[in-house]
PDB file of N, CA and C in Angstrom:
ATOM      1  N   UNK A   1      12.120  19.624  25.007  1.00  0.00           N
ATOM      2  CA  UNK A   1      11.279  20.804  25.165  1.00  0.00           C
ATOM      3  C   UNK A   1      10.428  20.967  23.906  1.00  0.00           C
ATOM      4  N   UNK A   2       9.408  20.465  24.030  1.00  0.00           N
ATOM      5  CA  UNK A   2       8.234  20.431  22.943  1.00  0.00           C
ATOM      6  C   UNK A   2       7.528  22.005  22.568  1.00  0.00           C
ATOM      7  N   UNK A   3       7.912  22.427  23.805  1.00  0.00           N
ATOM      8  CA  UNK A   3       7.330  23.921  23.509  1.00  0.00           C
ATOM      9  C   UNK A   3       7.518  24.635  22.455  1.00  0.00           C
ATOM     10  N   UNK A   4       8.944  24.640  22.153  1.00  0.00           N
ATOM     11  CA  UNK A   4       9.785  25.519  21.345  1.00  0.00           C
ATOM     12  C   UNK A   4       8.922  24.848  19.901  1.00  0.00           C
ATOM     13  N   UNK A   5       8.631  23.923  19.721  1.00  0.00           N
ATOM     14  CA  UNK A   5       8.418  23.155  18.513  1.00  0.00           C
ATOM     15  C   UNK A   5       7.056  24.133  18.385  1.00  0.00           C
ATOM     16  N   UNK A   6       5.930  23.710  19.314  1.00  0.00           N
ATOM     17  CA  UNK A   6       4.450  24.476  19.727  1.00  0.00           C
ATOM     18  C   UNK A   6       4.998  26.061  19.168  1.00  0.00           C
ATOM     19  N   UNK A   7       5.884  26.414  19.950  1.00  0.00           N
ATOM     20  CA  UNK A   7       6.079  28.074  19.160  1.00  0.00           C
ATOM     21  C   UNK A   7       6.239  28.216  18.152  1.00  0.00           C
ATOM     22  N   UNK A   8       7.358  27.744  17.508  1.00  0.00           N
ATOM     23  CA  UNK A   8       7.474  27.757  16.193  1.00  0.00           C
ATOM     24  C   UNK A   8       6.145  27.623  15.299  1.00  0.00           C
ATOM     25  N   UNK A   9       5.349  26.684  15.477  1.00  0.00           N
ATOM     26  CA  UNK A   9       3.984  26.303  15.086  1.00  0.00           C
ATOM     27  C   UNK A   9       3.141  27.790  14.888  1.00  0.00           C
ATOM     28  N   UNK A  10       3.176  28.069  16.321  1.00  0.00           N
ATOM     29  CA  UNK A  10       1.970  29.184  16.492  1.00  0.00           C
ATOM     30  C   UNK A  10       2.414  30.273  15.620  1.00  0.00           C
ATOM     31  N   UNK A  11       3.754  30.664  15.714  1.00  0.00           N
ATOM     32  CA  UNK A  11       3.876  32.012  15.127  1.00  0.00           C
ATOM     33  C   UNK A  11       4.618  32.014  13.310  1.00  0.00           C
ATOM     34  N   UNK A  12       4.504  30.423  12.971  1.00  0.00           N
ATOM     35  CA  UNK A  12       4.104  30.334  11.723  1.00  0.00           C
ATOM     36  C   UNK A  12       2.585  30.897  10.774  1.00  0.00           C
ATOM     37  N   UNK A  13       1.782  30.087  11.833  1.00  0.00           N
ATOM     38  CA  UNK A  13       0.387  30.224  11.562  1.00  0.00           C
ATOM     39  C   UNK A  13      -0.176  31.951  11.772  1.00  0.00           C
ATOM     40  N   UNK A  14       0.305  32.550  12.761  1.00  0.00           N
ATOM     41  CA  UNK A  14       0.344  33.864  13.156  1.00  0.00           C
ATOM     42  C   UNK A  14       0.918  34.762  12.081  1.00  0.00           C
ATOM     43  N   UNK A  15       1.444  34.832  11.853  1.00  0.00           N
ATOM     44  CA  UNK A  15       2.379  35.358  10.617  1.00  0.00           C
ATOM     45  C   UNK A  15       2.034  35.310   9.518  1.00  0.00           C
ATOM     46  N   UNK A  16       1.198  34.021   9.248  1.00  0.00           N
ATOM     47  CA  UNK A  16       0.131  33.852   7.867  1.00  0.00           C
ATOM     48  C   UNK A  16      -0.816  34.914   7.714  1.00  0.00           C
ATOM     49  N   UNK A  17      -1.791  34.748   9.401  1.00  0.00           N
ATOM     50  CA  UNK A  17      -2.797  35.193   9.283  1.00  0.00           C
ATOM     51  C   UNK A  17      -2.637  36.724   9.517  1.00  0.00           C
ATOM     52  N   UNK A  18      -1.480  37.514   9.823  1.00  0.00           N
ATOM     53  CA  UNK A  18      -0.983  39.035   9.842  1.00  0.00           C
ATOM     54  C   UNK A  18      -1.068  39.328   8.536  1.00  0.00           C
ATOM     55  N   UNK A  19      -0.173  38.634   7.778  1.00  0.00           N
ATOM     56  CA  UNK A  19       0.111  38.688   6.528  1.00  0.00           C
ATOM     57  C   UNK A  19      -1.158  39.363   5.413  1.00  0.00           C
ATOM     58  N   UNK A  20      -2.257  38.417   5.780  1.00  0.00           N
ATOM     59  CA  UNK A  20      -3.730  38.488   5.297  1.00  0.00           C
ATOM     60  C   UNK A  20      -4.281  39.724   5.726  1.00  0.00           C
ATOM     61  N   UNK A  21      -4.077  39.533   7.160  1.00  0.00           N
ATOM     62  CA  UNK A  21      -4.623  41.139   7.952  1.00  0.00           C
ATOM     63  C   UNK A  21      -4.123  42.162   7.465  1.00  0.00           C
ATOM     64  N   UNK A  22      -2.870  42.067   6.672  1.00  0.00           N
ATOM     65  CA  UNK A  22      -2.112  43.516   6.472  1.00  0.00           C
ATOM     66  C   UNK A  22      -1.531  43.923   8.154  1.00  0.00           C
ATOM     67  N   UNK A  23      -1.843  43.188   9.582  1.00  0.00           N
ATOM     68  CA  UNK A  23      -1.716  43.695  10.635  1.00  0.00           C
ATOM     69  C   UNK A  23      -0.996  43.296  11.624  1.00  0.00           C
ATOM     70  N   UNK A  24      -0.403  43.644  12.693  1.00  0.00           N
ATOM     71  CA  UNK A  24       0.504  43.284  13.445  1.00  0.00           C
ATOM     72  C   UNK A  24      -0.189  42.608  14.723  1.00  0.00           C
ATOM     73  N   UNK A  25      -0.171  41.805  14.737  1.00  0.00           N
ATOM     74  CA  UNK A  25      -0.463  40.685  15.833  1.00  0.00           C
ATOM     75  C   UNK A  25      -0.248  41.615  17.400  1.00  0.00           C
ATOM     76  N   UNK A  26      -1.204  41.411  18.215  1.00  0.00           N
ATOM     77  CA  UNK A  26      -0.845  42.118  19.487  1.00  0.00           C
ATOM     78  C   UNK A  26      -1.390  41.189  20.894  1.00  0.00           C
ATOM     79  N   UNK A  27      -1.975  40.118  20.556  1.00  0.00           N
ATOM     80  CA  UNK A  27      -2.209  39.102  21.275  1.00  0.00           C
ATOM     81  C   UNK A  27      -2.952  37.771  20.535  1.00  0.00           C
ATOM     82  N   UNK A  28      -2.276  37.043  21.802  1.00  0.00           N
ATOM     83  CA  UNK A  28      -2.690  34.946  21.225  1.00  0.00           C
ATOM     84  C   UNK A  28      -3.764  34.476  22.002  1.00  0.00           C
ATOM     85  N   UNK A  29      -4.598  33.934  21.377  1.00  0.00           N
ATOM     86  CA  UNK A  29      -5.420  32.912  22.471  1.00  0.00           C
ATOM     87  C   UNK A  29      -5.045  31.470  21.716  1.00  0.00           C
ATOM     88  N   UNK A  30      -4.809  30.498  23.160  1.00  0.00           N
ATOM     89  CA  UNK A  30      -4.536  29.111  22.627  1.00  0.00           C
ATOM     90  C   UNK A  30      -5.772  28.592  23.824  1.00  0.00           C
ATOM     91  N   UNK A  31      -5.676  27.315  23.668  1.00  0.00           N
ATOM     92  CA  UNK A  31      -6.386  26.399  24.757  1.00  0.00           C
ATOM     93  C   UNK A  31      -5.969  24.895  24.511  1.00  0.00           C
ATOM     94  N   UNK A  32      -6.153  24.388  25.347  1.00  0.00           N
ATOM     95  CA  UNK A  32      -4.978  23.209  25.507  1.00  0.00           C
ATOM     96  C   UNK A  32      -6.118  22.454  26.420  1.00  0.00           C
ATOM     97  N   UNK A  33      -6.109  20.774  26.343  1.00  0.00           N
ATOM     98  CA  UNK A  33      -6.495  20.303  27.783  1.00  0.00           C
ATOM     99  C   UNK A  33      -5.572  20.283  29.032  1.00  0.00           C
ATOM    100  N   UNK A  34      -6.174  19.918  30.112  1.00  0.00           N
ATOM    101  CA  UNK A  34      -5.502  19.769  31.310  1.00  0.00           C
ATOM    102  C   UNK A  34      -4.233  18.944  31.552  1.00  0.00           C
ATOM    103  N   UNK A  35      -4.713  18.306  30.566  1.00  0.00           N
ATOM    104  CA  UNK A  35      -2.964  16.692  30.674  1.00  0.00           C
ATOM    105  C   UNK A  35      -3.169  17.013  29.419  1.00  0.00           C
ATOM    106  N   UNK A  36      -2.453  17.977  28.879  1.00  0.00           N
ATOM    107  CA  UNK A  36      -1.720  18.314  27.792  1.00  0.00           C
ATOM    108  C   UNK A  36      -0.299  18.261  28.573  1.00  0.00           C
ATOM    109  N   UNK A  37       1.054  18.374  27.865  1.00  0.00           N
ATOM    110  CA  UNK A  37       1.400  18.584  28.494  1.00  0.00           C
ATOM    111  C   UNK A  37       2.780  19.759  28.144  1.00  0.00           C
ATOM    112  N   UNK A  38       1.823  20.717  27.563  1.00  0.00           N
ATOM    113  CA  UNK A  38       2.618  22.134  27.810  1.00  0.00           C
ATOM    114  C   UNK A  38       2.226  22.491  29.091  1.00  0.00           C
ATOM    115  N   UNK A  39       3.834  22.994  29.086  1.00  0.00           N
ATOM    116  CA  UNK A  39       3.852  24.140  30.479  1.00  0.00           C
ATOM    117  C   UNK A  39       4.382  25.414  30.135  1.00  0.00           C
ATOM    118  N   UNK A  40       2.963  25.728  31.091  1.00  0.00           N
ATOM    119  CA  UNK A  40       2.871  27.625  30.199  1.00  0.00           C
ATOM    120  C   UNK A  40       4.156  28.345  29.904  1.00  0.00           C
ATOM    121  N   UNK A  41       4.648  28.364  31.503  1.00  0.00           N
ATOM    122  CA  UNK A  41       5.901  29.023  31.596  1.00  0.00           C
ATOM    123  C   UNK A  41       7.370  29.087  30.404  1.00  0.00           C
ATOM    124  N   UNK A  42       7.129  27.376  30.279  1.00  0.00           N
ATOM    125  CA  UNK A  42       8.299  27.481  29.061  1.00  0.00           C
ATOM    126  C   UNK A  42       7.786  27.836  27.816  1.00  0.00           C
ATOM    127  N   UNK A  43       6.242  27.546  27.352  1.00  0.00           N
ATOM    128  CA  UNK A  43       5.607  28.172  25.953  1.00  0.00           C
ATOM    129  C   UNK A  43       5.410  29.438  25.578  1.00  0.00           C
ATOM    130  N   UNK A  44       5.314  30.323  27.077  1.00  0.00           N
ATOM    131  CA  UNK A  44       5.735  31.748  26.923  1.00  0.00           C
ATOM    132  C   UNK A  44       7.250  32.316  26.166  1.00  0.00           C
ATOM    133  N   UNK A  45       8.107  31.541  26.801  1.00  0.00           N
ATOM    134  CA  UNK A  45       9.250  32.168  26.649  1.00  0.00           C
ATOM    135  C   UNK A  45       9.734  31.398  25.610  1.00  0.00           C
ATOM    136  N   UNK A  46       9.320  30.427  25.209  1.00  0.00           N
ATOM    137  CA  UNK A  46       9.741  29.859  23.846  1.00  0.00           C
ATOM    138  C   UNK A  46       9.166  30.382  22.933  1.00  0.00           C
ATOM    139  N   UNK A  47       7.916  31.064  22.883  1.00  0.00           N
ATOM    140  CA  UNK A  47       6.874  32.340  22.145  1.00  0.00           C
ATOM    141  C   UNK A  47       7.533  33.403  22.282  1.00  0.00           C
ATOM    142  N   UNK A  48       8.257  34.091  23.117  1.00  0.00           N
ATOM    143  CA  UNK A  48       8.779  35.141  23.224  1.00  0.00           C
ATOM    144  C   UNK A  48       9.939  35.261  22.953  1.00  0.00           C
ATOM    145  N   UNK A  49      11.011  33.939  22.403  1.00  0.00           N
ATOM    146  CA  UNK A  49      11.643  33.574  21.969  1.00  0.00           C
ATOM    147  C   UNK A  49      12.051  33.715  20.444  1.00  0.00           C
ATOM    148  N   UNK A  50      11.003  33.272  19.873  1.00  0.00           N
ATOM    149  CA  UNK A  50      10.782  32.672  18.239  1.00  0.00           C
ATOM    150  C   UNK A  50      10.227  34.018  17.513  1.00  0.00           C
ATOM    151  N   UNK A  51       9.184  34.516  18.401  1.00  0.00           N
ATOM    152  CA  UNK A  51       8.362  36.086  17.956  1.00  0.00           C
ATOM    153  C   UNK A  51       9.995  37.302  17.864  1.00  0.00           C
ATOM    154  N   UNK A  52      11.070  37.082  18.570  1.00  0.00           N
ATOM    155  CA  UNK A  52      12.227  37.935  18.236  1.00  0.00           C
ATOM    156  C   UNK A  52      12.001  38.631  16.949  1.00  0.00           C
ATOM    157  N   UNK A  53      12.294  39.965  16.621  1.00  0.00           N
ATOM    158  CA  UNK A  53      12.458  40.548  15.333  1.00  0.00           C
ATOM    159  C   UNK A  53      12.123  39.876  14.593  1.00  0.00           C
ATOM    160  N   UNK A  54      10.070  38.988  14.901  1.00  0.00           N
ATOM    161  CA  UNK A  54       9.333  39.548  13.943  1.00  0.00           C
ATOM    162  C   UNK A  54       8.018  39.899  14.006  1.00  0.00           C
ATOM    163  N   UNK A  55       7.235  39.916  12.521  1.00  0.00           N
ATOM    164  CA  UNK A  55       6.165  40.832  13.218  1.00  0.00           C
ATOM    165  C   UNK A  55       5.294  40.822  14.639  1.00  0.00           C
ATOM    166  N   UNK A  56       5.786  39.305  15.211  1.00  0.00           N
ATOM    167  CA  UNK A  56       4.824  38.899  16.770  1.00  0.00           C
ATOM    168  C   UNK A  56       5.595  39.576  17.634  1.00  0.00           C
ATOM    169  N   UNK A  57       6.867  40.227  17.416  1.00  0.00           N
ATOM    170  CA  UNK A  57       7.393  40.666  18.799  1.00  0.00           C
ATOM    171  C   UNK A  57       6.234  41.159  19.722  1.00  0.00           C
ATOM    172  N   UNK A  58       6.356  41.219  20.877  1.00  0.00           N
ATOM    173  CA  UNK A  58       5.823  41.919  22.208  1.00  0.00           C
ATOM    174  C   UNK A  58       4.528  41.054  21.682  1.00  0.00           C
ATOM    175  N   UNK A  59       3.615  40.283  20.882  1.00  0.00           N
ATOM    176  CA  UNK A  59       2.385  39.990  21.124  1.00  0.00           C
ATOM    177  C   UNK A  59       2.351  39.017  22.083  1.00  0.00           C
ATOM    178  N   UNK A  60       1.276  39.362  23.234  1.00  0.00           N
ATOM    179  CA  UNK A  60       1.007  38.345  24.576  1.00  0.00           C
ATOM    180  C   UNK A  60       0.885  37.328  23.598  1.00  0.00           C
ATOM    181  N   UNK A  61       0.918  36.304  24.696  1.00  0.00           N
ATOM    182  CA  UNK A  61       0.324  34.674  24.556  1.00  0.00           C
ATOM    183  C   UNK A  61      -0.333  33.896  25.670  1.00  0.00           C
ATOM    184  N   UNK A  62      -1.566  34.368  25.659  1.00  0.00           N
ATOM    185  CA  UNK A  62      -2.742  33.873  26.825  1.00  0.00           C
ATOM    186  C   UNK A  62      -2.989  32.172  26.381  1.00  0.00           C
ATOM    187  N   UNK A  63      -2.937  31.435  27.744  1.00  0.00           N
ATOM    188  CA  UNK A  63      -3.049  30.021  27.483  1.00  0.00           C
ATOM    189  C   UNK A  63      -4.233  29.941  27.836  1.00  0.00           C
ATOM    190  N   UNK A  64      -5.233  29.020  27.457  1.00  0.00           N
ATOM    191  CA  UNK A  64      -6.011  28.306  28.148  1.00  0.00           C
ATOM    192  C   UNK A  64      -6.053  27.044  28.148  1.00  0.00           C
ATOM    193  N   UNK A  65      -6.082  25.986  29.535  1.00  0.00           N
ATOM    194  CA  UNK A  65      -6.382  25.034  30.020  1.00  0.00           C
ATOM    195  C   UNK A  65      -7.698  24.361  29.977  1.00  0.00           C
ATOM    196  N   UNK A  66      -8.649  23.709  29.134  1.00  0.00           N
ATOM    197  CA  UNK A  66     -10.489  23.480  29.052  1.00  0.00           C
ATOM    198  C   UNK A  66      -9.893  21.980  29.753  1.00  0.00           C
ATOM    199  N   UNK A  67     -11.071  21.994  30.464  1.00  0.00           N
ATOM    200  CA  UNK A  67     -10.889  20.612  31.429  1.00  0.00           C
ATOM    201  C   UNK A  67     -11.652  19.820  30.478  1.00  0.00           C
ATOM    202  N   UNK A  68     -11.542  18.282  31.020  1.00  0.00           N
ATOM    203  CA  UNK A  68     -11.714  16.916  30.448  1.00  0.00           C
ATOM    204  C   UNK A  68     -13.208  16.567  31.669  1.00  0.00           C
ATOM    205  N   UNK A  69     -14.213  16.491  29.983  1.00  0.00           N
ATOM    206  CA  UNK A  69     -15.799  16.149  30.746  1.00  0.00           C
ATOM    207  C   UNK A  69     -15.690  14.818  31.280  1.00  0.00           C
ATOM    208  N   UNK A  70     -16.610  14.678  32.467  1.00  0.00           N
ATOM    209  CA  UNK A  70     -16.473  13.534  33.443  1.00  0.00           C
ATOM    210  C   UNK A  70     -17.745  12.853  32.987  1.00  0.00           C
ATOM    211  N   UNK A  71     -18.309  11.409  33.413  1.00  0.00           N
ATOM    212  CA  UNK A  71     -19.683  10.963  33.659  1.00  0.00           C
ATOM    213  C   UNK A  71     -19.414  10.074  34.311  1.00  0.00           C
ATOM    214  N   UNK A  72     -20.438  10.418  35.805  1.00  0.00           N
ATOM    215  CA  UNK A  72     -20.157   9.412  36.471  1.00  0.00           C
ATOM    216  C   UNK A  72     -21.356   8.266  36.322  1.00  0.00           C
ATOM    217  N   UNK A  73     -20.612   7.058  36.192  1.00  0.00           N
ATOM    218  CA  UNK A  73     -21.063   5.981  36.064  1.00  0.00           C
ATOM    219  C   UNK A  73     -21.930   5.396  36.874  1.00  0.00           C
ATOM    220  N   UNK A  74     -22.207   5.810  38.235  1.00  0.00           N
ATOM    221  CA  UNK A  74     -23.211   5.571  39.174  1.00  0.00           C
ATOM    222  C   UNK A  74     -24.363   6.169  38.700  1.00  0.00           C
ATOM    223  N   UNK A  75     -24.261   7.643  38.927  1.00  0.00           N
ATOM    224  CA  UNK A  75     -25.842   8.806  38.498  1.00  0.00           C
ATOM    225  C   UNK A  75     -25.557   9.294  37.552  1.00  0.00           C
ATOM    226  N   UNK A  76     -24.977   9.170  36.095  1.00  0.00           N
ATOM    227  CA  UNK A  76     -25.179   9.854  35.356  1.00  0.00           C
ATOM    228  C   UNK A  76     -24.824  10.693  35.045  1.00  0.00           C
ATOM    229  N   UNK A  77     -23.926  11.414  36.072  1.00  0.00           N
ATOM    230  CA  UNK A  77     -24.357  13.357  36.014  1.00  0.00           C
ATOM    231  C   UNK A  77     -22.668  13.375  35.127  1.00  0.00           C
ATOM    232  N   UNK A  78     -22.936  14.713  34.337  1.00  0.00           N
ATOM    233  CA  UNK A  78     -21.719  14.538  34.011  1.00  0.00           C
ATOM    234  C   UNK A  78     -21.332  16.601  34.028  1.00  0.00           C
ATOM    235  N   UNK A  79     -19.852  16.199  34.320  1.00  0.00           N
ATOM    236  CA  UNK A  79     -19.186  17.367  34.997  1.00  0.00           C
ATOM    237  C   UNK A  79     -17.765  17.102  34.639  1.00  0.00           C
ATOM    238  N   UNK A  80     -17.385  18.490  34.709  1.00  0.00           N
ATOM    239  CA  UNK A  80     -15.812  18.344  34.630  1.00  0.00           C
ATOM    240  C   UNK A  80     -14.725  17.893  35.684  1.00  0.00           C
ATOM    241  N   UNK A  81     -14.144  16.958  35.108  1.00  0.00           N
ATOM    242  CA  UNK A  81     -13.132  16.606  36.178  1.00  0.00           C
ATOM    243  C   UNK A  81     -12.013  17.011  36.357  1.00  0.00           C
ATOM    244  N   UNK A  82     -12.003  17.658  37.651  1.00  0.00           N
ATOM    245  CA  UNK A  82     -11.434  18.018  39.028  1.00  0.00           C
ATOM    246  C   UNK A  82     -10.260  16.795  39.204  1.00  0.00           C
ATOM    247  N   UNK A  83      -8.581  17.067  38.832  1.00  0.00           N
ATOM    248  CA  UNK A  83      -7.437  15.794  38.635  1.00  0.00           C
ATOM    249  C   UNK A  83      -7.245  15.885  40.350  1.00  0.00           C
ATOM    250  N   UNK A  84      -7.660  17.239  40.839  1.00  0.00           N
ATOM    251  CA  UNK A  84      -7.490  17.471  42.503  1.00  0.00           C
ATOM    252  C   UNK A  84      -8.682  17.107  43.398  1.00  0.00           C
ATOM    253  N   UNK A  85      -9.834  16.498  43.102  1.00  0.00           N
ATOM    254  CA  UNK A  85     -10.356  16.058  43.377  1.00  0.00           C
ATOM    255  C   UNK A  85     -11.788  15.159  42.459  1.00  0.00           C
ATOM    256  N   UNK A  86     -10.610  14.316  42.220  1.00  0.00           N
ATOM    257  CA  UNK A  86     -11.612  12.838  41.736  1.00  0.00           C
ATOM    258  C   UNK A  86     -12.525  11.997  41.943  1.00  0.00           C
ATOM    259  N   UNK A  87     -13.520  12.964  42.224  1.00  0.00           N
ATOM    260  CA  UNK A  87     -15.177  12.463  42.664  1.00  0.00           C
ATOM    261  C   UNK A  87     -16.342  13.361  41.578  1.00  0.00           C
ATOM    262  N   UNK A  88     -17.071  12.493  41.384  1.00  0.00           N
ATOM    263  CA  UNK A  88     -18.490  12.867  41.113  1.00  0.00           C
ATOM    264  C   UNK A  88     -18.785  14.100  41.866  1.00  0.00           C
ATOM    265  N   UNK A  89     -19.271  14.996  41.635  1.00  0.00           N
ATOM    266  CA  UNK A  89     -20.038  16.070  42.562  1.00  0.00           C
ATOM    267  C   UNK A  89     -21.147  16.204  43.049  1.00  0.00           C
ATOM    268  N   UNK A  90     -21.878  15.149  42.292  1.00  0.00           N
ATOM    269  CA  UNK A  90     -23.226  14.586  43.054  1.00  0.00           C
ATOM    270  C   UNK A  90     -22.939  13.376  44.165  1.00  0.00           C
ATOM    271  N   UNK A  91     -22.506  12.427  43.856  1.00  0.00           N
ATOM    272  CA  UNK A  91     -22.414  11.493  44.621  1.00  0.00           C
ATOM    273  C   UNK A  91     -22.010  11.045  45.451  1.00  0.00           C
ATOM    274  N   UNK A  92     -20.630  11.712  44.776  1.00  0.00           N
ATOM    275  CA  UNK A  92     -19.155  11.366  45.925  1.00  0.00           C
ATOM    276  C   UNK A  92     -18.765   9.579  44.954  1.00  0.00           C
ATOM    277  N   UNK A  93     -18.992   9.657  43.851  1.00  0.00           N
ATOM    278  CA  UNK A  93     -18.690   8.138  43.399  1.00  0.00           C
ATOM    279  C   UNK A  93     -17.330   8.296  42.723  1.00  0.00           C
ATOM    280  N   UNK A  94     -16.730   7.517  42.179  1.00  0.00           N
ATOM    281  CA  UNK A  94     -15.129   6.898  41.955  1.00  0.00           C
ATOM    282  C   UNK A  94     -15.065   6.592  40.634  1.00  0.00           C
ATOM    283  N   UNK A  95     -16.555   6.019  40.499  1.00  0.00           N
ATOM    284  CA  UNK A  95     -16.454   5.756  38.926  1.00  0.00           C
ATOM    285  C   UNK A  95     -16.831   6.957  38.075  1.00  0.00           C
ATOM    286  N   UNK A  96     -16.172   6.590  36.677  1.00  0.00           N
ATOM    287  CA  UNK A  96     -16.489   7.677  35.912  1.00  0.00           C
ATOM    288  C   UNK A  96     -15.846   7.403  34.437  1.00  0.00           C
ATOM    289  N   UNK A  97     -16.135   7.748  33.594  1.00  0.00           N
ATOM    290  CA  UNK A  97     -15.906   7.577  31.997  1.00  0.00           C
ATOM    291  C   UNK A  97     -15.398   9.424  31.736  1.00  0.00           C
ATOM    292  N   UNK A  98     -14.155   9.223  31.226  1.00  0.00           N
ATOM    293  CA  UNK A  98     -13.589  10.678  30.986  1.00  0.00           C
ATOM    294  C   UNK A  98     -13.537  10.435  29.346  1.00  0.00           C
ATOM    295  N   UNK A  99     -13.557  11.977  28.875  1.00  0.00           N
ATOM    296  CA  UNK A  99     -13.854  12.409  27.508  1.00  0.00           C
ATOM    297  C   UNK A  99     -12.036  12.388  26.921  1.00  0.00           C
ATOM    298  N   UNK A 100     -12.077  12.359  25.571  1.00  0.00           N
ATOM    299  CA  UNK A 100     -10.356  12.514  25.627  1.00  0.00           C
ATOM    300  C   UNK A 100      -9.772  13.821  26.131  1.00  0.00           C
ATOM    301  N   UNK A 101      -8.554  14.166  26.043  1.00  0.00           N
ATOM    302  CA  UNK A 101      -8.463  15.355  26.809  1.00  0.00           C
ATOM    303  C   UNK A 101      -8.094  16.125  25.123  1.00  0.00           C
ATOM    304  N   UNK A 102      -8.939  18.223  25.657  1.00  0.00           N
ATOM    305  CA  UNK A 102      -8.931  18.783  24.160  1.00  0.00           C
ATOM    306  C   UNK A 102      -7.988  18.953  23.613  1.00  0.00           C
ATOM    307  N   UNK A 103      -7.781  18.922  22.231  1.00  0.00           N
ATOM    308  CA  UNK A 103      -6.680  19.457  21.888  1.00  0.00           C
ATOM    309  C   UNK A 103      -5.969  20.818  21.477  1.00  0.00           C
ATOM    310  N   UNK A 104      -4.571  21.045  21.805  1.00  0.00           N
ATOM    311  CA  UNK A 104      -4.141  22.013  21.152  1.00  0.00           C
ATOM    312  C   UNK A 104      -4.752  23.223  20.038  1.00  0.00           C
ATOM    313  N   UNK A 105      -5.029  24.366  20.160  1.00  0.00           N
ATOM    314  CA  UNK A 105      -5.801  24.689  19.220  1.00  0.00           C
ATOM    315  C   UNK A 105      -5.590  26.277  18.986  1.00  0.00           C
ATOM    316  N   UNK A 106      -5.039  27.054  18.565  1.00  0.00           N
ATOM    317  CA  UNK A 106      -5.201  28.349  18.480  1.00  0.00           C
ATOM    318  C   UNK A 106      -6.377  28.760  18.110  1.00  0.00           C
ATOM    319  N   UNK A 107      -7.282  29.254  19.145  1.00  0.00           N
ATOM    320  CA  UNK A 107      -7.993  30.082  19.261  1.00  0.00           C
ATOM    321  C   UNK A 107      -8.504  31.653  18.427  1.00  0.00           C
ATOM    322  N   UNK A 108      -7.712  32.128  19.054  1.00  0.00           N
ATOM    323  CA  UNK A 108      -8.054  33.807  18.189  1.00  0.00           C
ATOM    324  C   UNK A 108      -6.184  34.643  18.369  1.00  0.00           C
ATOM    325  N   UNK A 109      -6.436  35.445  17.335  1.00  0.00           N
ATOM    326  CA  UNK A 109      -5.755  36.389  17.338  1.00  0.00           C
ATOM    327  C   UNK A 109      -6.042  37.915  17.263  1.00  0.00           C
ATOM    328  N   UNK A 110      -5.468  38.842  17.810  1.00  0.00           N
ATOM    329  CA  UNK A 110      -6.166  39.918  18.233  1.00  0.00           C
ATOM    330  C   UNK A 110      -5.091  41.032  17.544  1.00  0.00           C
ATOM    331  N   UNK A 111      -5.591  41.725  16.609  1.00  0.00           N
ATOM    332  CA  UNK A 111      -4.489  42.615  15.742  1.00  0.00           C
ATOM    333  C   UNK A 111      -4.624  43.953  16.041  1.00  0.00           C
ATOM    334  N   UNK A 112      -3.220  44.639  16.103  1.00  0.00           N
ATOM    335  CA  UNK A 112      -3.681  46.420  16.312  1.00  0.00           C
ATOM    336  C   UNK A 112      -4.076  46.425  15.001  1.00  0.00           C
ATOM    337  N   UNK A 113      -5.811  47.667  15.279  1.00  0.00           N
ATOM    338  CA  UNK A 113      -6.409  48.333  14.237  1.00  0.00           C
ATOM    339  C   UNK A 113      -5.865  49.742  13.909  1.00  0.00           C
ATOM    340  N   UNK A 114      -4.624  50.175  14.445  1.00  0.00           N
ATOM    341  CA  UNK A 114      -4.403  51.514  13.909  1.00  0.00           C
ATOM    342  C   UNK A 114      -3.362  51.494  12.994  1.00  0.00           C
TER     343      UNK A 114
END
């Protein structure tokens, strides 16, 4: 369970940046690619886990998923690829050159101002 590791991570870094704020963390933004392979469900609760009695208790942890850019190799066109449907959207073509998938990244943190 890699998650727990990912938590630990986040609410190291979280805890830094409170620290600085003087402020208590009250929500996470992460973003992840698509074949990453956290799953939300256990990174929640391994976040909600690790945040225990301290300053992150109760702060959400919003995931985001950014898809992996496509180009298809027939026309050119390039678009995000769809793992549920693996076609070009112009063409209907098969081929295609995919971007690496994004990485891991904490995003923003969102602190109570009162």
């Amino acid at each position: 369970m890699h998650e727990a590791a990912i938590a630990q991570n986040l609410l190291e870094a979280i805890k830094a940046e409170a620290q600085k704020q003087n402020a208590k963390p009250v929500s996470v933004k992460i973003s992840c690619g698509v074949f990453s392979a956290v799953n939300d469900e256990l990174l929640n609760f391994a976040f909600e886990a690790a945040a225990k009695d301290t300053i992150c208790q109760g702060a959400a942890l919003l995931i985001e998923h950014k898809p992996i850019a496509g180009r298809c190799r027939n026309c050119k066109t390039k678009f995000d690829f769809d793992i549920y449907n693996p076609h070009c959207p112009s063409c209907n073509g098969e081929e295609f050159a995919l971007s690496s998938d994004p990485p891991l990244l904490l995003e923003s943190i969102e602190f109570d101002t009162e």
